[in-house]
Protein backbone atom coordinates (compact mmCIF):
# COMPACT_ATOMS: atom_id res chain seq x y z
CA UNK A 1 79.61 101.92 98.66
CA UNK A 2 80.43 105.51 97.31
CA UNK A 3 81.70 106.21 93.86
CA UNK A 4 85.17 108.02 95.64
CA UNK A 5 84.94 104.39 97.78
CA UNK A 6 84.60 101.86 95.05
CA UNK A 7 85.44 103.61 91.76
CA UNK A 8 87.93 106.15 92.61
CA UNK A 9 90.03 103.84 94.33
CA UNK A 10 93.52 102.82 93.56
CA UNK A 11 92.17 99.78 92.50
CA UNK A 12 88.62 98.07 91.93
CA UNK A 13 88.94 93.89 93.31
CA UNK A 14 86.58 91.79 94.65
CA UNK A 15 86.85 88.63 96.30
CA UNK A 16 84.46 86.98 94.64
CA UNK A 17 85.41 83.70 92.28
CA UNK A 18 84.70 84.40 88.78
CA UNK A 19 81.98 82.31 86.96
CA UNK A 20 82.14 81.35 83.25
CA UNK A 21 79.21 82.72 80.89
CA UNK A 22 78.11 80.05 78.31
CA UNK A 23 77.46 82.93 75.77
CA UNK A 24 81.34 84.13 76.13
CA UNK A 25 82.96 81.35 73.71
CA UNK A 26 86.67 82.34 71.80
CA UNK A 27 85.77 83.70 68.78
CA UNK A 28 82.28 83.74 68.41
CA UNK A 29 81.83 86.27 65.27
CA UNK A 30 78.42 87.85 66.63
CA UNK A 31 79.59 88.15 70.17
CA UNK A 32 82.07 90.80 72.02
CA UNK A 33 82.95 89.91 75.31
CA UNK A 34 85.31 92.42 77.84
CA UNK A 35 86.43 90.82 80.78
CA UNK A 36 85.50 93.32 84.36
CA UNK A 37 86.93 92.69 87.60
CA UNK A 38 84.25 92.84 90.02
CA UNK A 39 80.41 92.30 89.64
CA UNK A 40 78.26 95.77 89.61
CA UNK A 41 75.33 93.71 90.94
CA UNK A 42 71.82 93.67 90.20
CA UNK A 43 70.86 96.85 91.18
CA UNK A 44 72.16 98.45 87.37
CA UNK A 45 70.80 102.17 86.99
CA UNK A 46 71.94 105.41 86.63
CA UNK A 47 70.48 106.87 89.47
CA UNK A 48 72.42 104.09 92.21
CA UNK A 49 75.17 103.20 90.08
CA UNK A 50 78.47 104.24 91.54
CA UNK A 51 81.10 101.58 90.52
CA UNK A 52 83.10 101.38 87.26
CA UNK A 53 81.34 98.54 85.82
CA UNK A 54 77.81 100.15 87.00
CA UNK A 55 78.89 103.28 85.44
CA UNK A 56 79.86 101.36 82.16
CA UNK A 57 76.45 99.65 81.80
CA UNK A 58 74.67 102.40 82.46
CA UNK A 59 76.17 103.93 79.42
CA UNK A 60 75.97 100.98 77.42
CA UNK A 61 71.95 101.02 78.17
CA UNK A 62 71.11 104.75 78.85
CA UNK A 63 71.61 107.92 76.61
CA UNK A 64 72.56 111.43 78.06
CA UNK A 65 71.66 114.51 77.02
CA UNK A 66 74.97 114.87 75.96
CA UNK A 67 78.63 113.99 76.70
CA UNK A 68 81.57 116.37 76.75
CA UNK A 69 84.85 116.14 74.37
CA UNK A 70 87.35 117.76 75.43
CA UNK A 71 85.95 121.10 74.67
CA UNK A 72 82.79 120.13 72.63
CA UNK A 73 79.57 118.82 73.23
CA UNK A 74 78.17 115.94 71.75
CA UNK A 75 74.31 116.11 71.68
CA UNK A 76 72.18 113.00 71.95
CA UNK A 77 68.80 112.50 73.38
CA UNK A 78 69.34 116.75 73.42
CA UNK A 79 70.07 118.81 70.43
CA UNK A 80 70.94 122.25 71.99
CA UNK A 81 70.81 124.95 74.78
CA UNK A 82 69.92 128.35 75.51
CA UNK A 83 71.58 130.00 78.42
CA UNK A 84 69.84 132.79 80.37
CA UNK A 85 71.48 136.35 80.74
CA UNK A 86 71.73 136.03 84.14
CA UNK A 87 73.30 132.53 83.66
CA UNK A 88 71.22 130.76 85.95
CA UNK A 89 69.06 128.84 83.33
CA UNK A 90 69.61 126.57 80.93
CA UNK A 91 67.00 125.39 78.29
CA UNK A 92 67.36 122.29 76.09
CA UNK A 93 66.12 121.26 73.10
CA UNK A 94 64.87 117.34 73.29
CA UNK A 95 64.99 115.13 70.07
CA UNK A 96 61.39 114.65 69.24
CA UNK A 97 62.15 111.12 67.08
CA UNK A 98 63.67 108.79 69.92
CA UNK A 99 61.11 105.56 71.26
CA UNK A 100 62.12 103.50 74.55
CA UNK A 101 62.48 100.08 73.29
CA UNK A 102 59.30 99.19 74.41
CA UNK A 103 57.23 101.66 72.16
CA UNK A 104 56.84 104.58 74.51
CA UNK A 105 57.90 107.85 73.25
CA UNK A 106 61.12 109.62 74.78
CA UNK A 107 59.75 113.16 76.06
CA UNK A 108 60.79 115.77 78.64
CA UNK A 109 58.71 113.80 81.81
CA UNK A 110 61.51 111.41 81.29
CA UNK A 111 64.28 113.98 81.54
CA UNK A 112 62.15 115.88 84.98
CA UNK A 113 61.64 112.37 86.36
CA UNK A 114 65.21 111.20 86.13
CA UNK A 115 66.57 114.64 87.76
CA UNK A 116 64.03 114.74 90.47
CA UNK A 117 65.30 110.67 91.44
CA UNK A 118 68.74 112.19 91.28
CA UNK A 119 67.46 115.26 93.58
CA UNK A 120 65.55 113.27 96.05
CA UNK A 121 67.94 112.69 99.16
CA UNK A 122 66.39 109.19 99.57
CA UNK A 123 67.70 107.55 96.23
CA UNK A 124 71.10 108.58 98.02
CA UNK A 125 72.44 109.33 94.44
CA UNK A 126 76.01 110.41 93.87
CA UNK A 127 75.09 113.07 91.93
CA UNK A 128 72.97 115.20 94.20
CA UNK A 129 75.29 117.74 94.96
CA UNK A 130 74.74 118.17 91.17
CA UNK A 131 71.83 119.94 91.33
CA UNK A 132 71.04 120.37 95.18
CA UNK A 133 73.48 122.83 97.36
CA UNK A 134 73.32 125.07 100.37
CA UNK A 135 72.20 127.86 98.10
CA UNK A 136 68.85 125.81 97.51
CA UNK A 137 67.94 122.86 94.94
CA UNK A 138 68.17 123.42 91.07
CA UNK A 139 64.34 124.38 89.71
CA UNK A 140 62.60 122.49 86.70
CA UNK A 141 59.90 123.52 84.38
CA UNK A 142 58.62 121.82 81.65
CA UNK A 143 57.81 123.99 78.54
CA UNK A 144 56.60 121.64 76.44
CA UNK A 145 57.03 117.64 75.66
CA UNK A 146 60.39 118.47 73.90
CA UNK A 147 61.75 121.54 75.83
CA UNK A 148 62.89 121.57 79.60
CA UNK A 149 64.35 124.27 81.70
CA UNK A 150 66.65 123.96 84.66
CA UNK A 151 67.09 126.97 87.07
CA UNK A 152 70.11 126.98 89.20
CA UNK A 153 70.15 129.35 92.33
CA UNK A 154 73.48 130.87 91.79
CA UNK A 155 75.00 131.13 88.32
CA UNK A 156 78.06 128.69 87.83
CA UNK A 157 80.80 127.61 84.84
CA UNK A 158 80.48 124.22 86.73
CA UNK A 159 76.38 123.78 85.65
CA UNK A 160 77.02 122.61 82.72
CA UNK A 161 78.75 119.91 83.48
CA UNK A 162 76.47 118.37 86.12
CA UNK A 163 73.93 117.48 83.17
CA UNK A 164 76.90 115.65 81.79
CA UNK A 165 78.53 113.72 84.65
CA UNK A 166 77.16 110.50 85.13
CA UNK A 167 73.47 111.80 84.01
CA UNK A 168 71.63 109.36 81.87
CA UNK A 169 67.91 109.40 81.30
CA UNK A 170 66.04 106.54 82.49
CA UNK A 171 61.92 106.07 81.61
CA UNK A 172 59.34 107.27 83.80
CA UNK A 173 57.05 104.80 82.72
CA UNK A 174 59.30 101.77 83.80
CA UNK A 175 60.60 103.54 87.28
CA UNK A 176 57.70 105.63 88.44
CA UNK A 177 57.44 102.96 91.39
CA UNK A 178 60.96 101.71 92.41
CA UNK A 179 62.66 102.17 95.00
CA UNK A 180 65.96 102.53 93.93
CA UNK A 181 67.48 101.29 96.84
CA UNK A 182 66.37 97.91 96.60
CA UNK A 183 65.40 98.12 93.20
CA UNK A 184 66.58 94.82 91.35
CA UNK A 185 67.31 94.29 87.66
CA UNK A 186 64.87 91.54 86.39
CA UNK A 187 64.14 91.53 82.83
CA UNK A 188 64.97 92.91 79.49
CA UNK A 189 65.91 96.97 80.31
CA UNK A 190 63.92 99.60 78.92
CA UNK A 191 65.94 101.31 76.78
CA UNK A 192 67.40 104.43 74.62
CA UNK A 193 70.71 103.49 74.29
CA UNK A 194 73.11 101.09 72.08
CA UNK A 195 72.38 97.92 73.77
CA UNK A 196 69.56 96.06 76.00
CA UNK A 197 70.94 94.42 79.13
CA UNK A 198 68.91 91.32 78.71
CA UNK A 199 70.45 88.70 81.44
CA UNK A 200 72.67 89.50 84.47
CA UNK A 201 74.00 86.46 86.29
CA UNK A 202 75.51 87.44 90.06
CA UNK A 203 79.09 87.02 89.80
CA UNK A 204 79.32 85.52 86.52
CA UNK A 205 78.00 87.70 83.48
CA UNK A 206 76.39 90.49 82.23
CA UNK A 207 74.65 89.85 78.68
CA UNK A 208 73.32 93.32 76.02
CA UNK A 209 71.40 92.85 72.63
CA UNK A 210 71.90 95.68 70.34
CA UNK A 211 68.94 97.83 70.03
CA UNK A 212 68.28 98.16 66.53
CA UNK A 213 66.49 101.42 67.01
CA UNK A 214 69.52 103.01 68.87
CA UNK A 215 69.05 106.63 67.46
CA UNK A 216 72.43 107.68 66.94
CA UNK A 217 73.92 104.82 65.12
CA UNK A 218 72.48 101.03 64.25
CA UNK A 219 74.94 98.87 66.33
CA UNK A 220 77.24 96.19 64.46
CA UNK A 221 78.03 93.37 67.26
CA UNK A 222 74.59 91.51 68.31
CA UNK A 223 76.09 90.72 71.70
CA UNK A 224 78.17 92.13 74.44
CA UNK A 225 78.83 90.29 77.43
CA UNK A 226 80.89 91.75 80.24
CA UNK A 227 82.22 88.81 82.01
CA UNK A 228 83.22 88.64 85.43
CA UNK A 229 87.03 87.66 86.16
CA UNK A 230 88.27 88.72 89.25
CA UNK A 231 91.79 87.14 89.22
CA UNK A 232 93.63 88.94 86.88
CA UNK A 233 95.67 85.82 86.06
CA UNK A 234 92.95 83.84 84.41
CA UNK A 235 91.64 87.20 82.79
CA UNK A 236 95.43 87.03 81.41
CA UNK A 237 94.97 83.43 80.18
CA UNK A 238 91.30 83.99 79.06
CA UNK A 239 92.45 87.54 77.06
CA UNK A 240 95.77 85.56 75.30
CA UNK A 241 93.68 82.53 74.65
CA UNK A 242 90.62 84.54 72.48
CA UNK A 243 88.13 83.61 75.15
CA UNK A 244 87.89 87.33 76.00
CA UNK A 245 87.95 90.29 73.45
CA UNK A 246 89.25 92.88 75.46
CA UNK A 247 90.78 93.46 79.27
CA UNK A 248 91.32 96.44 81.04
CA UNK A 249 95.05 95.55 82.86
CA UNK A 250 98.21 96.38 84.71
CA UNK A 251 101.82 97.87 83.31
CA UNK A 252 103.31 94.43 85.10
CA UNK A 253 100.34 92.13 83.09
CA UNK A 254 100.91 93.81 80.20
CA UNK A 255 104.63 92.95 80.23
CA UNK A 256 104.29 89.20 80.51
CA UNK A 257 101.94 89.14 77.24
CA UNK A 258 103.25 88.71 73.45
CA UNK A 259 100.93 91.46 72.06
CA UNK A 260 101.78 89.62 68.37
CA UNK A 261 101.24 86.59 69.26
CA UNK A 262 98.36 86.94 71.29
CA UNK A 263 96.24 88.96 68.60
CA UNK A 264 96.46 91.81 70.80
CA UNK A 265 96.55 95.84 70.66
CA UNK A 266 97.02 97.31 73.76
CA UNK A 267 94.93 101.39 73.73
CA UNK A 268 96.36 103.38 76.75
CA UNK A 269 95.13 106.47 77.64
CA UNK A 270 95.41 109.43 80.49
CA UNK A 271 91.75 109.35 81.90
CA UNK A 272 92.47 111.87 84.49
CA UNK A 273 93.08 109.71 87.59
CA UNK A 274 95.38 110.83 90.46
CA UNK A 275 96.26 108.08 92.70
CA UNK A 276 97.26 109.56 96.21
CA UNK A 277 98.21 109.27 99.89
CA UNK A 278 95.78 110.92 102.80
CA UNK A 279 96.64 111.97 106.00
CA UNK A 280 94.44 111.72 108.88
CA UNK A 281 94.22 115.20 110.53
CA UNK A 282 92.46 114.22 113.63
CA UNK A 283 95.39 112.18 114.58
CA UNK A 284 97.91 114.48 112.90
CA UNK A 285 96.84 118.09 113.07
CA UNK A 286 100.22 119.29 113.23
CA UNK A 287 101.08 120.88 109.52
CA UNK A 288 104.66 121.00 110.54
CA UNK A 289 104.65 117.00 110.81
CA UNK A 290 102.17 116.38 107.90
CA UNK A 291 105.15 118.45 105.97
CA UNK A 292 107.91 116.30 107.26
CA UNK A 293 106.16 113.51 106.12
CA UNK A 294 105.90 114.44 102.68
CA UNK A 295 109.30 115.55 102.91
CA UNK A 296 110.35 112.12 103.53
CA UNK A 297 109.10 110.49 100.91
CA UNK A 298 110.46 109.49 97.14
CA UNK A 299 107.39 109.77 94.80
CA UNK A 300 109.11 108.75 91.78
CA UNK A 301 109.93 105.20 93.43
CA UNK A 302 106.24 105.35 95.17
CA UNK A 303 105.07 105.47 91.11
CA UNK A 304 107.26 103.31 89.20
CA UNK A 305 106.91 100.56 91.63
CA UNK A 306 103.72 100.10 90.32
CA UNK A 307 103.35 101.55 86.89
CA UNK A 308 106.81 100.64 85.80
CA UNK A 309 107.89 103.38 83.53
CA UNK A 310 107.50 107.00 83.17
CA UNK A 311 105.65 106.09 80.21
CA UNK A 312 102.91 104.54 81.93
CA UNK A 313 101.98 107.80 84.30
CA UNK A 314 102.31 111.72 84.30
CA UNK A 315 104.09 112.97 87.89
CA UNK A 316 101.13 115.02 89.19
CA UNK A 317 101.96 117.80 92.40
CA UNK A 318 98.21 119.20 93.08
CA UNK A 319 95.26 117.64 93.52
CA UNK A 320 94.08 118.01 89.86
CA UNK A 321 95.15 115.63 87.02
CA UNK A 322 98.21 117.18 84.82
CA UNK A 323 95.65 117.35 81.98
CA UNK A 324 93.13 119.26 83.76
CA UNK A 325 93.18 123.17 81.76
CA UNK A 326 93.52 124.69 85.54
CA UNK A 327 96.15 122.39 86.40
CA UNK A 328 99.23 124.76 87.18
CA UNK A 329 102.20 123.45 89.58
CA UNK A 330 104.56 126.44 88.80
CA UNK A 331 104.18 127.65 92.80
CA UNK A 332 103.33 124.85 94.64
CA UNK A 333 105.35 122.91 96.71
CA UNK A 334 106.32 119.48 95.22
CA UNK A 335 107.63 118.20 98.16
CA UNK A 336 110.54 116.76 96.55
CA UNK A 337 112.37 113.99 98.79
CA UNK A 338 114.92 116.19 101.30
CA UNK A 339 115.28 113.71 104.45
CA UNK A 340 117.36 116.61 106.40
CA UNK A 341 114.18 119.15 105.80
CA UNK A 342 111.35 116.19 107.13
CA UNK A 343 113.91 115.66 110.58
CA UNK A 344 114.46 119.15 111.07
CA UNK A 345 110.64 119.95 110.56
CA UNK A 346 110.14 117.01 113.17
CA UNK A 347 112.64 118.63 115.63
CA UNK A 348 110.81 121.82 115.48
CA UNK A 349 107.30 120.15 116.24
CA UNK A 350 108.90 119.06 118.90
CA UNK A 351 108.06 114.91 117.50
CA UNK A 352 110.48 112.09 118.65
CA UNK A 353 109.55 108.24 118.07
CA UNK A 354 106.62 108.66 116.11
CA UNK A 355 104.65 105.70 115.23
CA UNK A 356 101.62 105.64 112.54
CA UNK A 357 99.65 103.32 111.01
CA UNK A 358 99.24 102.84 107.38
CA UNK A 359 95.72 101.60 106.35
CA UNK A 360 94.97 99.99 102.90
CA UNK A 361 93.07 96.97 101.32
CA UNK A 362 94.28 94.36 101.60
CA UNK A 363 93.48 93.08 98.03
CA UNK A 364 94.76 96.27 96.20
CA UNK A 365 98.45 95.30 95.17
CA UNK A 366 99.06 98.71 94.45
CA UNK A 367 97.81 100.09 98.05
CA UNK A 368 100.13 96.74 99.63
CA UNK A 369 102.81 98.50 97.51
CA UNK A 370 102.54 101.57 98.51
CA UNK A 371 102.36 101.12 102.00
CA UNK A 372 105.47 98.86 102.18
CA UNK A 373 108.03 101.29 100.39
CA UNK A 374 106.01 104.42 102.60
CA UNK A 375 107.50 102.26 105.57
CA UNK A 376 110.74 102.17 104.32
CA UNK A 377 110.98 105.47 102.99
CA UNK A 378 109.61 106.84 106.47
CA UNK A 379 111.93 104.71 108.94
CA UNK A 380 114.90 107.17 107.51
CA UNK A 381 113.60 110.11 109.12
CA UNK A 382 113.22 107.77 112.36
CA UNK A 383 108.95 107.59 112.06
CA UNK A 384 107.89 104.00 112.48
CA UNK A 385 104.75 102.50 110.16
CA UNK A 386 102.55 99.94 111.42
CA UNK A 387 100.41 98.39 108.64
CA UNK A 388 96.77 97.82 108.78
CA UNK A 389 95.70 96.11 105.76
CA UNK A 390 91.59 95.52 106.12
CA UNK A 391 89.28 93.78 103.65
CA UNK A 392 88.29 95.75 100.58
CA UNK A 393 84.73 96.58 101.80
CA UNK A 394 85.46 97.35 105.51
CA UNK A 395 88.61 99.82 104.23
CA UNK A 396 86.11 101.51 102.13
CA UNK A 397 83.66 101.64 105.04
CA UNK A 398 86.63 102.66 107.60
CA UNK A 399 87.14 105.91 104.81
CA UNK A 400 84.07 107.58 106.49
CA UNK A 401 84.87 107.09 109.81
CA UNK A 402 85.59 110.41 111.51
CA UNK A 403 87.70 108.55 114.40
CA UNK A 404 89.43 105.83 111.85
CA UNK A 405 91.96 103.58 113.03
CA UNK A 406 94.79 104.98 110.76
CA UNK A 407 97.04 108.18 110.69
CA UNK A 408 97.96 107.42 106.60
CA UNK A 409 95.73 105.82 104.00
CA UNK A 410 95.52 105.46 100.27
CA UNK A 411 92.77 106.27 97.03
CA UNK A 412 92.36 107.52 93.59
CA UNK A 413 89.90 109.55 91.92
CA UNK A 414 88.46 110.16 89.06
CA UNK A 415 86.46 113.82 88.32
CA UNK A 416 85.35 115.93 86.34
CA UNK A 417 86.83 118.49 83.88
CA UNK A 418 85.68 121.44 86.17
CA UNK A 419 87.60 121.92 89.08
CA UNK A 420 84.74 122.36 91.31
CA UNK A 421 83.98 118.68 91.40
CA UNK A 422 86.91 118.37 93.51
CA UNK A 423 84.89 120.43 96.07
CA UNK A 424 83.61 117.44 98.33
CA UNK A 425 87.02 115.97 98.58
CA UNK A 426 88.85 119.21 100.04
CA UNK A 427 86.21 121.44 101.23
CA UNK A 428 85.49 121.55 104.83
CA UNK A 429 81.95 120.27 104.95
CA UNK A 430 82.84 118.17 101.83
CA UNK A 431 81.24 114.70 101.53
CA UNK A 432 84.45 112.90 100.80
CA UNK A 433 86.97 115.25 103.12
CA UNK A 434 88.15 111.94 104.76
CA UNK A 435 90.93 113.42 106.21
CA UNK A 436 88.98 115.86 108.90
CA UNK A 437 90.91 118.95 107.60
CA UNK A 438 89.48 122.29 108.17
CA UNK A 439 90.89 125.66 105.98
CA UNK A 440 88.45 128.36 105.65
CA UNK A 441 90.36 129.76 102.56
CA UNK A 442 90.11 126.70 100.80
CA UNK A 443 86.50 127.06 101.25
CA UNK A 444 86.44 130.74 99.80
CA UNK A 445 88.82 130.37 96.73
CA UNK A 446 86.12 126.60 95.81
CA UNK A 447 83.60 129.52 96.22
CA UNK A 448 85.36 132.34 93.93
CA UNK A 449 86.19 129.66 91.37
CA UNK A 450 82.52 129.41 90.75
CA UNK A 451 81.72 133.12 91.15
CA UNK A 452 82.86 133.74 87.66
CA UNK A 453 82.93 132.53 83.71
CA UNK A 454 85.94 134.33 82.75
CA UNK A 455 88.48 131.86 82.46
CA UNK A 456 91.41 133.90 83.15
CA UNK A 457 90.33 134.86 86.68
CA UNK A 458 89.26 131.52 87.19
CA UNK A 459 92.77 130.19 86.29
CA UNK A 460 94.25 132.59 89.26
CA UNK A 461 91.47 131.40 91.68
CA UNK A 462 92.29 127.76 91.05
CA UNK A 463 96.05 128.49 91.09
CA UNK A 464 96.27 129.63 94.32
CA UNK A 465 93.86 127.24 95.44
CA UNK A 466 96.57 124.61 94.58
CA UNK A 467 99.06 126.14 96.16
CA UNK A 468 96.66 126.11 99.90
CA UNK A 469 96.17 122.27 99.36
CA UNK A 470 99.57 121.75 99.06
CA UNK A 471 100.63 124.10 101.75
CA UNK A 472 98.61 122.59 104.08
CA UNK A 473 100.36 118.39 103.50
CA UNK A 474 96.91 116.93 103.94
CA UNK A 475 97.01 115.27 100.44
CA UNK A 476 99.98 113.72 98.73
CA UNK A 477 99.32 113.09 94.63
CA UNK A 478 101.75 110.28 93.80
CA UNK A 479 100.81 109.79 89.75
CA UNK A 480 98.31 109.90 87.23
CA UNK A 481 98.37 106.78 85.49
CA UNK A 482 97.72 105.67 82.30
CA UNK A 483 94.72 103.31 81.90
CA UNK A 484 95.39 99.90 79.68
CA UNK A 485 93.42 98.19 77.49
CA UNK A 486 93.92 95.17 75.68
CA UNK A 487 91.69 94.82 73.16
CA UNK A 488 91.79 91.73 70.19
CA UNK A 489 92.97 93.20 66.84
CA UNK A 490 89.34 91.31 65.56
CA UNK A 491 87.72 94.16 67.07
CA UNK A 492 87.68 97.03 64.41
CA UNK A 493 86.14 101.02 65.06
CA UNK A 494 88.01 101.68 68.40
CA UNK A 495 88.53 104.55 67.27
CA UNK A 496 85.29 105.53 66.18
CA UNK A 497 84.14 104.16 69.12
CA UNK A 498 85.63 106.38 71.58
CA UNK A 499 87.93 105.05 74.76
CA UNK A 500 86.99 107.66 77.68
CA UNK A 501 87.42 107.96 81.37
CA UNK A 502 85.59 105.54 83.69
CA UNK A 503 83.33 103.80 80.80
CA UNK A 504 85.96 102.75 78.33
CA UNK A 505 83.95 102.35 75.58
CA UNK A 506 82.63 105.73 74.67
CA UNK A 507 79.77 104.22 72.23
CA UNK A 508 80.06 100.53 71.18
CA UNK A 509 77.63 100.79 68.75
CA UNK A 510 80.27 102.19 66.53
CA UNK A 511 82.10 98.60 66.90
CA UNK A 512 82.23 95.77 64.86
CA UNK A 513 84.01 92.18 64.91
CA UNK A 514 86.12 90.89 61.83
CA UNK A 515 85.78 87.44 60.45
């Protein structure tokens, strides 16, 4: 299942019933347990990994090269760069003191091993389009055991960022011979990172030792176990009882707890995430009726219905996250609710008694929602909504299919800082455009965003280029909600630890449990 299937959903459930790990007891003083809602299986690498909780071992386990801070980079197993002048090339600088956990040296065959598994269209990994476009696949020479060079076939702002997003070195010596498709986790993980995943249990537990060689920073906590609780009422009861140290949860959960009582600090943060209603464009090409739809709808009640209060999300009215630096909704159209505009646009299309289905999974309460006030909101402009709610794993699978069974449907995403990761989910040969739509200048202003680094002219490219989406009512942003995270006030150095988009825990080595 597809990162934009599983992780970028509105919601990540599984059906599975959650198993108890024996190492996961209240209060243990060496052991740090966070409570996940759906099991990221056995097959745990960075190359496969697409899910939330794949994502977040793989960081756990794995170093990058770096990570990016807002604006900064922090280095790890690299120390630096050299850009090209004809920006096409970038050169790093490997850390020449970092071991695998077995005894192997880290060197730059581990780097050109991991990039050529991410480049190989067999491994089927999510980051491909990373490194491998139209233009031709990204080149890599090896200067010496501690220097690498990547050569791009076009230069791009957007480069940069691929080494970054979801890129973590694994060791050649360990995967030479897997096939990552089947591959199967089954012993102690060769490591560079904080932790060792040590024992995975299917649908019960995942178990890390600290690595006491972790290069950056010797890790405090012996044990982390991510524990698998997929009913978010006994993660509620195991996260107020001590049993759990920390709970990623829900404006609604959050207001049934007594934070003092409990222990309990809840961290919320923005990570970015626009939650958001599709339209199917093969069975509504009409932009006049896409519009009226829009028109018809009330996205303030569509977003505190689930997150409660304004406090909990930032309205959002393009497809980028309101704290994206090209985010700019001073010319778009919102779409604000105007039922007279959405019948008159109908009347003009020439639409009477239209019927559409509404497709979501059926376990995402946030979807369910969603889909029952869109049938309300839509019966006052006279459209009728049938609703199609499908198992988690067949709605996923239903996303792909060019002749799906539904005219609306719902998802969230999570990208990166550069617009032009957004490129597969609104270009016309994208690898996520679900919703069939075809606009040749959305296509050129994806391809003049990357045609230059000056930000400025970027800024104007990407402008517009929210304005076209938006234009064209293929894509309806309802909110960009906060993420939640209850953590027990025994855990000290959140802060130092990090909280970050998709992985949470930035680097847990930087964590440490009080008495």
């Amino acid at each position: 299942m597809s990162k934009l299937k599983r992780l970028l959903a509105a919601g990540i459930l599984c059906a599975a019933v959650a198993g108890t790990c024996a190492t996961a007891g209240a209060a243990d003083t060496s052991t740090f347990t966070y409570a996940i809602t759906s099991d990221p299986g056995a097959n745990v690498n960075p190359i496969t990994s697409s899910d939330r909780f794949g994502l977040m071992t793989s960081n756990l386990v794995y170093s990058p090269l770096f990570k990016i801070d807002g604006d900064e980079y922090v280095w790890y197993l690299a120390t630096g760069y050299e850009l090209s002048e004809d920006g096409r090339t970038y050169t790093f600088t490997l850390r020449d003191d970092v071991t695998w956990t077995d005894g192997e040296a880290f060197t730059a065959d581990d780097v050109i091993f991991t990039i050529e598994a991410i480049m190989d269209p067999n491994n089927a990994s999510e980051m491909y389009s990373n490194f491998v476009s139209e233009e031709g696949a990204c080149e890599i020479e090896k200067i010496d055991d501690y220097t690498v060079a990547f050569t791009f076939p076009n230069a791009s702002p957007a480069h940069m960022e691929a080494f970054a997003y979801e890129v973590y070195i694994i060791p050649e010596h360990v995967f030479a011979d897997v096939d990552f498709l089947t591959y199967e986790f089954s012993g102690p993980s060769v490591t560079t990172g904080a932790y060792i995943l040590t024992e995975y249990s299917a649908g019960s537990y995942l178990k890390f030792e600290k690595n006491e060689d972790y290069f950056m920073n010797t890790p405090s906590i012996d044990t982390i176990v991510f524990r698998i609780i997929t009913s978010d009422d006994t993660a509620m009861l195991a996260i107020q009882s001590g049993e759990v140290d920390a709970w990623p949860t829900s404006p609604s959960y959050l207001a049934q707890i007594d934070l003092e009582a409990s222990n309990l600090t809840a961290y919320t943060f923005n990570q970015g995430r626009v939650g958001y209603l599709e339209v199917n464009t093969v069975r509504i090409p009409d932009t006049e009726v896409r519009q009226a739809i829009f028109y018809a709808l009330d996205k303030t009640e569509l977003a505190t219905a689930t997150y409660l209060d304004a406090e909990n999300y930032d309205e959002v009215y393009t497809f980028l996250p309101p704290n994206n630096t090209y985010y700019d909704d001073s010319e778009v159209e919102k779409y604000e609710q105007d039922i007279e505009k959405a019948q008159s646009l109908l009347e003009e299309a020439g639409v009477e008694n239209l019927t559409l289905t509404i497709g979501y999974a059926s376990s995402d309460a946030t979807m369910e929602t969603w889909a029952l006030l869109i049938q309300q909101q839509l019966s006052a402009v006279g459209i009728t909504c049938e609703l199609s709610p499908m198992e988690s794993n067949a709605y996923y699978d239903e996303l792909e299919n060019p002749d799906k069974s539904f005219d609306l449907y719902f998802g969230g995403y999570i990208m990166g800082s550069d617009p032009q990761t957004y490129r597969d989910l609104f270009a016309s040969d994208g690898s996520f455009n679900y919703t069939g739509w075809v606009d040749e200048e959305i296509d050129s202003l994806f391809e003049q965003g990357i045609s230059t680094f000056d930000t400025e002219e970027r800024a104007a490219v990407y402008s517009e280029l929210q304005q076209v989406i938006q234009d064209d009512a293929f894509f309806y942003p309802i909110a960009s909600n906060n993420y939640i995270v209850l953590i027990n006030n025994r855990v000290e150095g959140v802060e130092e630890c990090g909280l970050v988009p998709i992985y949470t825990l930035s680097d847990a080595s930087y964590l440490t449990l009080s008495e």
